[in-house]
C-alpha atoms as a PDB file:
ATOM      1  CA  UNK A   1      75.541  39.621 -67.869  1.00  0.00           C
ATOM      2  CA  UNK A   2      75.505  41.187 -63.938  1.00  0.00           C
ATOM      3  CA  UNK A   3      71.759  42.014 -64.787  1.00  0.00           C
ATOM      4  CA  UNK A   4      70.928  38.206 -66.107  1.00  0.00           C
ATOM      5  CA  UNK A   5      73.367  36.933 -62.908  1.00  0.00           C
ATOM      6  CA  UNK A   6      71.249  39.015 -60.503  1.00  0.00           C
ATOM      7  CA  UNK A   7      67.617  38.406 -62.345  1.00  0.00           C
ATOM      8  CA  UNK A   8      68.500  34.926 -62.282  1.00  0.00           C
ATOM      9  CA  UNK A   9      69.390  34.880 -58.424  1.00  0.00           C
ATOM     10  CA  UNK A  10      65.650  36.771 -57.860  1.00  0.00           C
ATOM     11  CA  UNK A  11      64.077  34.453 -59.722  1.00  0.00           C
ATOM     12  CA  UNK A  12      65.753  31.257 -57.270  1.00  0.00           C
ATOM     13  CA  UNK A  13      64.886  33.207 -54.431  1.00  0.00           C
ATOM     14  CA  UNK A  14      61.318  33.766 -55.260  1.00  0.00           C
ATOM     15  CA  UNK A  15      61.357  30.271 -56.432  1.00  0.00           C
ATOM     16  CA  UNK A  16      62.938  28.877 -53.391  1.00  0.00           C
ATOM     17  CA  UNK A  17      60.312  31.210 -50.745  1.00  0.00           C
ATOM     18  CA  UNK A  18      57.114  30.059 -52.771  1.00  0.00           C
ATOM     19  CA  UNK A  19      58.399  26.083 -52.480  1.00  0.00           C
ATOM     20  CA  UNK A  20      59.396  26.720 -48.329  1.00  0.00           C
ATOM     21  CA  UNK A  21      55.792  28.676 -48.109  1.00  0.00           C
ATOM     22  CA  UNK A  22      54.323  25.812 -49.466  1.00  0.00           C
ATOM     23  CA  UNK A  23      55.888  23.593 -47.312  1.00  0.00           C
ATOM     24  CA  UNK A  24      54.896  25.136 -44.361  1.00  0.00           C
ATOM     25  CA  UNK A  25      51.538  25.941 -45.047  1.00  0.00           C
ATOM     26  CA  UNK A  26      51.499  22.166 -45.961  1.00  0.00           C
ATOM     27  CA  UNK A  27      52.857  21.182 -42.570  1.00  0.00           C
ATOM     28  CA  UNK A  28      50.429  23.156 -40.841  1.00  0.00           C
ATOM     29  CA  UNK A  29      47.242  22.674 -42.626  1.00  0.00           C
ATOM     30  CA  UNK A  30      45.218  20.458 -39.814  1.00  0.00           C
ATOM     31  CA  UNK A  31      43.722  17.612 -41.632  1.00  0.00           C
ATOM     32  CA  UNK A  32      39.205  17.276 -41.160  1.00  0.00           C
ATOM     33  CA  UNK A  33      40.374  13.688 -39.246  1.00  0.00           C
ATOM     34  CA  UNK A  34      41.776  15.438 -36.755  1.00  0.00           C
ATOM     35  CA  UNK A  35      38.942  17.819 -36.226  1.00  0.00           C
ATOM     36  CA  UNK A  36      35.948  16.138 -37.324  1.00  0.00           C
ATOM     37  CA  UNK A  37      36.842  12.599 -36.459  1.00  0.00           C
ATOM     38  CA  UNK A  38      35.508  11.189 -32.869  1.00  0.00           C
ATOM     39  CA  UNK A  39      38.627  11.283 -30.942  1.00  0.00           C
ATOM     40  CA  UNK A  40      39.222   7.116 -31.218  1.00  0.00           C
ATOM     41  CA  UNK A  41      39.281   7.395 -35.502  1.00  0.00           C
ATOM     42  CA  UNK A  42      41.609  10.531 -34.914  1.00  0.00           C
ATOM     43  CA  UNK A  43      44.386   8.168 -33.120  1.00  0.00           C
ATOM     44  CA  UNK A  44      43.706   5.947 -35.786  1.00  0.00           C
ATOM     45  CA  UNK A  45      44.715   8.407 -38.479  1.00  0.00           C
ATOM     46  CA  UNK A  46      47.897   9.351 -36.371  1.00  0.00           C
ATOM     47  CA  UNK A  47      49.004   5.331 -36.276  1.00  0.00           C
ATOM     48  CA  UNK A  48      48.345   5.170 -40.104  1.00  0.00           C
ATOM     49  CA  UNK A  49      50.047   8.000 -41.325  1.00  0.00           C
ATOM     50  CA  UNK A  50      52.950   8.853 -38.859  1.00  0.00           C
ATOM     51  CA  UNK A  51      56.180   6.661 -39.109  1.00  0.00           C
ATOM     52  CA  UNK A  52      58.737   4.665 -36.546  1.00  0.00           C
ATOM     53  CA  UNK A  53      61.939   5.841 -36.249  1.00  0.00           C
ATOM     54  CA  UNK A  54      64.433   3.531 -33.946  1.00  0.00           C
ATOM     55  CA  UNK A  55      61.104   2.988 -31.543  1.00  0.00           C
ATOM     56  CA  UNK A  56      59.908   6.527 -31.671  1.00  0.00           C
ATOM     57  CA  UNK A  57      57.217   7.542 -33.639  1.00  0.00           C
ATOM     58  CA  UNK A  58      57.626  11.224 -35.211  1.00  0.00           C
ATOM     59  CA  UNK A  59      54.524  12.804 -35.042  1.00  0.00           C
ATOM     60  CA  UNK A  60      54.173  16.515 -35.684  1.00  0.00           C
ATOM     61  CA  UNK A  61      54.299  19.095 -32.937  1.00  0.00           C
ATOM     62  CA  UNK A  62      50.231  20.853 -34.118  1.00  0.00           C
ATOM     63  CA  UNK A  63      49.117  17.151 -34.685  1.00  0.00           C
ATOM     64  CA  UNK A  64      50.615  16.321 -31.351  1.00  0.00           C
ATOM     65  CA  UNK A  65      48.968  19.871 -29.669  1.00  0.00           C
ATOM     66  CA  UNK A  66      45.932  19.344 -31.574  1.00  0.00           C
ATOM     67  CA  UNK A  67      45.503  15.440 -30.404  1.00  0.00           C
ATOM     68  CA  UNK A  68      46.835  16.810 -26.739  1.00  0.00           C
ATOM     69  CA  UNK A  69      43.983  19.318 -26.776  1.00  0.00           C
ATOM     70  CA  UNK A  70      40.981  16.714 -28.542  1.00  0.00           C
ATOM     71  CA  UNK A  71      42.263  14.261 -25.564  1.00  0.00           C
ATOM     72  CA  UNK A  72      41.701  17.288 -22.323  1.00  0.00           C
ATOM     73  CA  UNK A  73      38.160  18.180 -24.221  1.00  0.00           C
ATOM     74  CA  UNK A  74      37.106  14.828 -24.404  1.00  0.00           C
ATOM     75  CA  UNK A  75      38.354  14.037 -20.689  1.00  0.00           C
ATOM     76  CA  UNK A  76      36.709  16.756 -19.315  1.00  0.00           C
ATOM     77  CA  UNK A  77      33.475  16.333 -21.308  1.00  0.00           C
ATOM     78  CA  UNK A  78      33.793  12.652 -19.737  1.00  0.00           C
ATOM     79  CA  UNK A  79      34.169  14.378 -16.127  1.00  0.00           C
ATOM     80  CA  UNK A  80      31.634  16.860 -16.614  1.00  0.00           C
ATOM     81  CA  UNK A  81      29.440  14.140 -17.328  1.00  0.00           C
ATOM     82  CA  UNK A  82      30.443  12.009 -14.665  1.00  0.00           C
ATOM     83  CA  UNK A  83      29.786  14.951 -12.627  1.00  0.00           C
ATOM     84  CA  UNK A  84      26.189  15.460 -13.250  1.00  0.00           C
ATOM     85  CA  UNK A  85      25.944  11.499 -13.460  1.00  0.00           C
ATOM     86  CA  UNK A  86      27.085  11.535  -9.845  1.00  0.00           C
ATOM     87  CA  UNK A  87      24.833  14.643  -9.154  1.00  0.00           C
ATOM     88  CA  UNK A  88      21.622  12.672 -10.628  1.00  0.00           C
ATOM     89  CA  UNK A  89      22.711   9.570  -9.406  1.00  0.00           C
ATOM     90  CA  UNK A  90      22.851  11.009  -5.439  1.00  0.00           C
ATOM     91  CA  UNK A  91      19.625  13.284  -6.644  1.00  0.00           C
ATOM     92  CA  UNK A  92      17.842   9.526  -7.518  1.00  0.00           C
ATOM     93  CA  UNK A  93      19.167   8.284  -4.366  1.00  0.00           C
ATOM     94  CA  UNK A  94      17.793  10.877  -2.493  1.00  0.00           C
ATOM     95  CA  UNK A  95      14.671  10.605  -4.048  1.00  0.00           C
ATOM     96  CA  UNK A  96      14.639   6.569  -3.492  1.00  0.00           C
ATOM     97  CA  UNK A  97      15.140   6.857   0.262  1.00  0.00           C
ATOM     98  CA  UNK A  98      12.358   9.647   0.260  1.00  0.00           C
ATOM     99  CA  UNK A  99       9.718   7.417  -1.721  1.00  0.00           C
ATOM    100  CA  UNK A 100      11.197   4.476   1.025  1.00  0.00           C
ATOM    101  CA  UNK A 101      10.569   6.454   3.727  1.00  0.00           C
ATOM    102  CA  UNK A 102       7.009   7.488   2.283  1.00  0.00           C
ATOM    103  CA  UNK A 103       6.217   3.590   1.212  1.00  0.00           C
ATOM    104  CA  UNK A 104       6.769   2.413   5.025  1.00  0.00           C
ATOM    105  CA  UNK A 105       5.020   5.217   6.359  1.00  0.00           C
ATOM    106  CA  UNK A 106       1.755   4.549   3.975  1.00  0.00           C
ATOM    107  CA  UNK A 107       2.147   0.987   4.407  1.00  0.00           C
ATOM    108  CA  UNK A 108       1.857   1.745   8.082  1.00  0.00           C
ATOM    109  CA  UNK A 109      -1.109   4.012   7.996  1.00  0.00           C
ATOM    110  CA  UNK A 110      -2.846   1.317   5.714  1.00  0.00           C
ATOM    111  CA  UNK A 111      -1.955  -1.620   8.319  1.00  0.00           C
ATOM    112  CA  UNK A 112      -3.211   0.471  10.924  1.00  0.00           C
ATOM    113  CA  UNK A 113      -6.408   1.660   8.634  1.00  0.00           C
ATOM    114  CA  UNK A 114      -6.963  -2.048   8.072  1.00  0.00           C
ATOM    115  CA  UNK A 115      -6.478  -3.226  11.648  1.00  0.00           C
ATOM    116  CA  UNK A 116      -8.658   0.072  12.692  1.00  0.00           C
ATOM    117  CA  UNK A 117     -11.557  -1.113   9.972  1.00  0.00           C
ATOM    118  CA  UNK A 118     -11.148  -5.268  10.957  1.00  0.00           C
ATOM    119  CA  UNK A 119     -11.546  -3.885  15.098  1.00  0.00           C
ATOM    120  CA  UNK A 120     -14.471  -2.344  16.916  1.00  0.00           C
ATOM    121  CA  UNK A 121     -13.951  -0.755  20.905  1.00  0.00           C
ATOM    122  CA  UNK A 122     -15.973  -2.634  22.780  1.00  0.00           C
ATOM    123  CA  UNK A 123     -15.749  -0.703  26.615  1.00  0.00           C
ATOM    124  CA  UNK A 124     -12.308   0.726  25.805  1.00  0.00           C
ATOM    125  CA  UNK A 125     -10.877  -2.444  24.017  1.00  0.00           C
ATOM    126  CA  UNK A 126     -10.227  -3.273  20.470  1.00  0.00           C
ATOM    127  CA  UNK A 127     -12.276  -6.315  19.224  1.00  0.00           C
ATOM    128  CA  UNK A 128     -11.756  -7.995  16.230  1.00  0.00           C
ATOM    129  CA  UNK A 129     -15.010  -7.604  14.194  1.00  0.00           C
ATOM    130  CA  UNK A 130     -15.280 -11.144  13.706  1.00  0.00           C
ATOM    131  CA  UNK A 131     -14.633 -12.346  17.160  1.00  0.00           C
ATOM    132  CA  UNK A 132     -17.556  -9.416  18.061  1.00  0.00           C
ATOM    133  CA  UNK A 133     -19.578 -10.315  15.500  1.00  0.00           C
ATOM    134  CA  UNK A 134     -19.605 -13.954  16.708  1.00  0.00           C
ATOM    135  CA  UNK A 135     -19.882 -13.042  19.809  1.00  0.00           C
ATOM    136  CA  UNK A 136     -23.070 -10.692  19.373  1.00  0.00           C
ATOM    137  CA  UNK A 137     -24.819 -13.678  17.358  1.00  0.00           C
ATOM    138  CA  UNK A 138     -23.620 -16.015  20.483  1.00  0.00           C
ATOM    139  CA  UNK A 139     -25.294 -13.767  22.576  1.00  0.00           C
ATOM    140  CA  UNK A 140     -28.421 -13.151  20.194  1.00  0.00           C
ATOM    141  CA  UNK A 141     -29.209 -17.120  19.729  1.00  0.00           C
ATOM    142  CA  UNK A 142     -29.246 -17.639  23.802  1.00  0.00           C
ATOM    143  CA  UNK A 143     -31.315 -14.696  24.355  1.00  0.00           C
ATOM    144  CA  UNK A 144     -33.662 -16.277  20.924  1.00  0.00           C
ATOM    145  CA  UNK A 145     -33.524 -19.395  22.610  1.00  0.00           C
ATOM    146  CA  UNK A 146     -34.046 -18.034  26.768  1.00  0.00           C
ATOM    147  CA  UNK A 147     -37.371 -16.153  25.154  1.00  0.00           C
ATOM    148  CA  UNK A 148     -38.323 -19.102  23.367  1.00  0.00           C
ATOM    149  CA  UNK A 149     -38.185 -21.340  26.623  1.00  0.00           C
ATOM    150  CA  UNK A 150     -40.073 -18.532  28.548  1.00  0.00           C
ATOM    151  CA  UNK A 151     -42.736 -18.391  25.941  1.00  0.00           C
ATOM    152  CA  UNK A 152     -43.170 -21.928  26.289  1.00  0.00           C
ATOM    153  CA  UNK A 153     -42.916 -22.091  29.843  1.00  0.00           C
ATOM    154  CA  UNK A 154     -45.265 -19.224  30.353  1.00  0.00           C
ATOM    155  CA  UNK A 155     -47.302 -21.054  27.754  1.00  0.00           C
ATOM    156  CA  UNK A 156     -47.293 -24.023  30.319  1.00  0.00           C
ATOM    157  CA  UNK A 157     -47.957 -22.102  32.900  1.00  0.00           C
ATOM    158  CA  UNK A 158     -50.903 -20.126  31.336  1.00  0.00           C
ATOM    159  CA  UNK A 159     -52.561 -23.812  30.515  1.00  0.00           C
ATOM    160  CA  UNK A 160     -51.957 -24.758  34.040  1.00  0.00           C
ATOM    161  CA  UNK A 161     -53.501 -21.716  35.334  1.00  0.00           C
ATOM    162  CA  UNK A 162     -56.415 -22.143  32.918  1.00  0.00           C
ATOM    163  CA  UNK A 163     -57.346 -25.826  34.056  1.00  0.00           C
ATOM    164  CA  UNK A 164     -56.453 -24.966  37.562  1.00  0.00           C
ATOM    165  CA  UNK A 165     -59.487 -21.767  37.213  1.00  0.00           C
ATOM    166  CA  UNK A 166     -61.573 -24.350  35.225  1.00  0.00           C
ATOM    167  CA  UNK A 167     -61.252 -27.523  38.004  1.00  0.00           C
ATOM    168  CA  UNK A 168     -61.519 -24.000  40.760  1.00  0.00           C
ATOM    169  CA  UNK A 169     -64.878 -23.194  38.795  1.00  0.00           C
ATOM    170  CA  UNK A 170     -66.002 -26.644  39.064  1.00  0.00           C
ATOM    171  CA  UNK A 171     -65.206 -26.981  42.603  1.00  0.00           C
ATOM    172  CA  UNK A 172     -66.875 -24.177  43.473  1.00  0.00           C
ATOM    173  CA  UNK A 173     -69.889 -24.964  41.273  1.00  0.00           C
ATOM    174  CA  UNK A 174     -69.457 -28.596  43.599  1.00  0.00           C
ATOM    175  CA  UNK A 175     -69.347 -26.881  46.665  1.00  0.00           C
ATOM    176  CA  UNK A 176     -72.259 -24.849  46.219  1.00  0.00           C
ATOM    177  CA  UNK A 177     -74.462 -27.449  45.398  1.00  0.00           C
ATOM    178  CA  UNK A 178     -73.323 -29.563  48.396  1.00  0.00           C
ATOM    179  CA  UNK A 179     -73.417 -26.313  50.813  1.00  0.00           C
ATOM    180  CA  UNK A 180     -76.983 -25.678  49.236  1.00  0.00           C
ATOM    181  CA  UNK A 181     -77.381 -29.478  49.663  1.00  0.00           C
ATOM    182  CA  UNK A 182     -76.797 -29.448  53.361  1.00  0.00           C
ATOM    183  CA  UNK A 183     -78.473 -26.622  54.293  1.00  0.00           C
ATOM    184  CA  UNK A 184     -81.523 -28.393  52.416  1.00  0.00           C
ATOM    185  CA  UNK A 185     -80.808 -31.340  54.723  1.00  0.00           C
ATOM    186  CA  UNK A 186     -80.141 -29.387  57.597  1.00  0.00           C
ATOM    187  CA  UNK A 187     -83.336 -27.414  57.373  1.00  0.00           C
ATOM    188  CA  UNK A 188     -85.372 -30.578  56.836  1.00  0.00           C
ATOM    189  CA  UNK A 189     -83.322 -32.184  59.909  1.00  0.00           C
ATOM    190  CA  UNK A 190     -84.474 -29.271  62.009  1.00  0.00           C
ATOM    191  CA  UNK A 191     -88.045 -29.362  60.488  1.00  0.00           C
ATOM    192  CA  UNK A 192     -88.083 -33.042  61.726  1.00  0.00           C
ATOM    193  CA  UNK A 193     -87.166 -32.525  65.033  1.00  0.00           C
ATOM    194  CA  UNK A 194     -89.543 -29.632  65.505  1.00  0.00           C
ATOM    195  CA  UNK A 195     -92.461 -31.958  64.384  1.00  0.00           C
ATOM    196  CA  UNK A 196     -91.229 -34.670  66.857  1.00  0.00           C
ATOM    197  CA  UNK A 197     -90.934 -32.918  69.060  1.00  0.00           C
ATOM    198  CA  UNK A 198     -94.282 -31.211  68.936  1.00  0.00           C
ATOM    199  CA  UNK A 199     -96.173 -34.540  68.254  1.00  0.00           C
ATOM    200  CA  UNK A 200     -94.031 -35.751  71.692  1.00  0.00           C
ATOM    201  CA  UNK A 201     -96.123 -32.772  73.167  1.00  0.00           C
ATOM    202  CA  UNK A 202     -99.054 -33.413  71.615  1.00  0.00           C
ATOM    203  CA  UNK A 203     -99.262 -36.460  72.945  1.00  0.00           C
END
């Protein structure tokens, strides 16, 4: 009877440590929503399945941990990233004022490559190629048109020079046939006198 008393008592105990081991390694088996879940589902699960007590909720202490851990690895994976989004965005902004700075310097070298290829030095100064260009064909024209008035007042002048040596020609051709002319008359007048004056002395 002491044997079946003290069997029996065994048998509750064993009984009694294999229902408690249960328990606990039911309490503290972590469930895959709590370790799989993203961490917004995983609060989800712990509103669904944990109960209100007088305002409190009971939640258990390795959910809690667990949860309290899952919350600092997501906030500093949310820091670290805000981090290196800080780092690229001043990285970007660096870059930005660099490509800024470079823009207004090549728009400067192209304003002055523009204003350098639009300009020609003309005695030191910078001429707009137009206002040279108009000027050269100013200039070209009045010398076109100066040559062209000398060619047709040297043409004028060689005509008058050519009818002056033509009416000189005939003048001369005049005046040699009146010189010859005279002398002619002259020479008879003297021939004349000479006979006169030898018949006077004849007589």
């Amino acid at each position: 009877m002491k044997k079946t008393t003290h069997l029996l008592i065994r048998s509750l105990l064993l009984i009694c440590s294999l229902i408690l081991t249960l328990k606990a390694a039911g309490q503290t088996a972590m469930p895959d929503e709590l370790v799989k879940n993203p961490l917004k589902e995983q609060l989800k699960y712990l509103e669904d399945k944990t109960r209100i007590y007088e305002t409190y909720r009971a939640i258990r202490e390795d959910m809690f941990q667990k949860i309290k851990n899952n919350v600092t690895d997501t906030l500093s994976a949310a820091n670290r990233k805000i981090t290196g989004l800080n780092k690229t965005t001043s990285i970007l902004k660096h870059t930005i004022d660099s490509l800024s700075t470079t823009l207004e310097t090549t728009k400067s070298n192209l304003e002055e490559m523009t204003r350098t290829k639009n300009s020609i030095k003309v005695i030191g100064l910078d001429v707009n190629k137009l206002t040279y260009n108009k000027l050269m064909w100013t200039i070209l024209v009045a010398l076109v048109a100066a040559l062209l008035m000398g060619f047709l007042a040297f043409k004028r002048n060689l005509s008058n020079i050519i009818d002056t040596k033509k009416d000189f020609q005939e003048l001369k051709v005049e005046f040699e046939a009146y010189r010859k002319t005279s002398r002619e008359a002259r020479e008879k007048l003297t021939m004349d006198h000479f006979n006169e004056m030898k018949r006077l002395k004849g007589g």
